[in-house]
Protein backbone atom coordinates (compact mmCIF):
# COMPACT_ATOMS: atom_id res chain seq x y z
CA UNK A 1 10.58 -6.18 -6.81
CA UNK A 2 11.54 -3.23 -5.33
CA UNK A 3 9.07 -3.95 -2.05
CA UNK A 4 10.44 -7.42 -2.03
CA UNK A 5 13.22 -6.05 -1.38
CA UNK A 6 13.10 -3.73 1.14
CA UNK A 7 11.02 -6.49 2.78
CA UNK A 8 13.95 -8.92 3.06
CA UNK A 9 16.06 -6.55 4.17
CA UNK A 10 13.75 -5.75 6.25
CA UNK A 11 13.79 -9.32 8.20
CA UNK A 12 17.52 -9.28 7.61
CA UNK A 13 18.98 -5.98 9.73
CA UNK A 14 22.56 -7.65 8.89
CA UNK A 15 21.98 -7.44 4.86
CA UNK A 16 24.06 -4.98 3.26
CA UNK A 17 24.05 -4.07 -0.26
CA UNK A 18 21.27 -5.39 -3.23
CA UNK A 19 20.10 -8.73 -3.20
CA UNK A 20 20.87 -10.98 -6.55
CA UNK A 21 18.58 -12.35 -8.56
CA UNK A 22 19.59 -15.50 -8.32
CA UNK A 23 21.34 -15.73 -4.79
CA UNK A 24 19.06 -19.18 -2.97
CA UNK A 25 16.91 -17.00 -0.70
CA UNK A 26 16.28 -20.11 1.51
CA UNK A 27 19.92 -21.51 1.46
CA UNK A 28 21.28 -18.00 2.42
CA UNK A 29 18.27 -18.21 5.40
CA UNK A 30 17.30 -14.61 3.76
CA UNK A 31 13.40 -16.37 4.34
CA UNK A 32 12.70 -18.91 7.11
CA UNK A 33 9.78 -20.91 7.88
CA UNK A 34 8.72 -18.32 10.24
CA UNK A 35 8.75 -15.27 7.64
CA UNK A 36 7.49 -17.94 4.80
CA UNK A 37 4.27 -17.32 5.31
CA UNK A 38 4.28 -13.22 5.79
CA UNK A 39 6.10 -13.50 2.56
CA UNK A 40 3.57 -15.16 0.69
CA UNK A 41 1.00 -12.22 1.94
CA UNK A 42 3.08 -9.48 0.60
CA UNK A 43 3.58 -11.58 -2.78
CA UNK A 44 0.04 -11.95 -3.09
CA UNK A 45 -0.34 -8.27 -1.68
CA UNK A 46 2.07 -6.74 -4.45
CA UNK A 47 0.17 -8.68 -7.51
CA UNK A 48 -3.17 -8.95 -6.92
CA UNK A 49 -3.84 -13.04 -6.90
CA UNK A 50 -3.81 -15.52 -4.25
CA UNK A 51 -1.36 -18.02 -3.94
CA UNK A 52 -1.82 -21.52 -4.01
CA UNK A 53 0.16 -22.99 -1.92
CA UNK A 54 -1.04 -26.68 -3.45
CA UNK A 55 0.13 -25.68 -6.69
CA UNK A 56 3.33 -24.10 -5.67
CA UNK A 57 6.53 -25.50 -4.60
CA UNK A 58 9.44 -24.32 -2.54
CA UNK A 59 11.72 -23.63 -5.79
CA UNK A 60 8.55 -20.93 -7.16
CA UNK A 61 9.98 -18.60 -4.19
CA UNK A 62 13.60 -19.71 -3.57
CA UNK A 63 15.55 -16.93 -5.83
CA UNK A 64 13.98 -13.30 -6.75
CA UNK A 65 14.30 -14.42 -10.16
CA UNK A 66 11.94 -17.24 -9.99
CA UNK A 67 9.28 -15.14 -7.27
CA UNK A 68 9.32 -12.71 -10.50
CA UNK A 69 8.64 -15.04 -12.79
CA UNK A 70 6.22 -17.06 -11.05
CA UNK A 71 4.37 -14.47 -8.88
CA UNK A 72 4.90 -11.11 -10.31
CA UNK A 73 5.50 -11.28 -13.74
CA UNK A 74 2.02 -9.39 -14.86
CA UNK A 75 2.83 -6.98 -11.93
CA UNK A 76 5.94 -5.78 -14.18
């Protein structure tokens, strides 16, 4: 999660300070539809298996909580 992260802050220069688990990453415009797809490329980068974006819905990557758990879980 850790290059998650450092990847929101990243495309956030204003962010200060750690990023909750559960804080709506879409809501709080942390990840726009610009950055959606980039983000789904280091997701798929960090663990190892393609996305399907069929299968998948907005709520699988709107909290780091849920990307974890959806995404990254085998990744530890």
């Amino acid at each position: 999660m850790d290059r998650v992260a450092a990847w929101l802050h990243e495309k956030n220069p204003g962010l200060d300070g750690p990023i909750d688990a559960d804080e709506d990453l879409v809501e709080a415009r942390l990840i726009d539809s610009m950055d959606f797809l980039e983000f789904v490329d280091l997701l798929e980068e960090i663990s190892g298996t393609s996305i399907d974006l069929q299968e998948a819905t907005i709520d699988d990557f709107r909290t780091l909580a849920r990307v974890r758990e959806r995404f990254l879980s085998a990744t530890g």
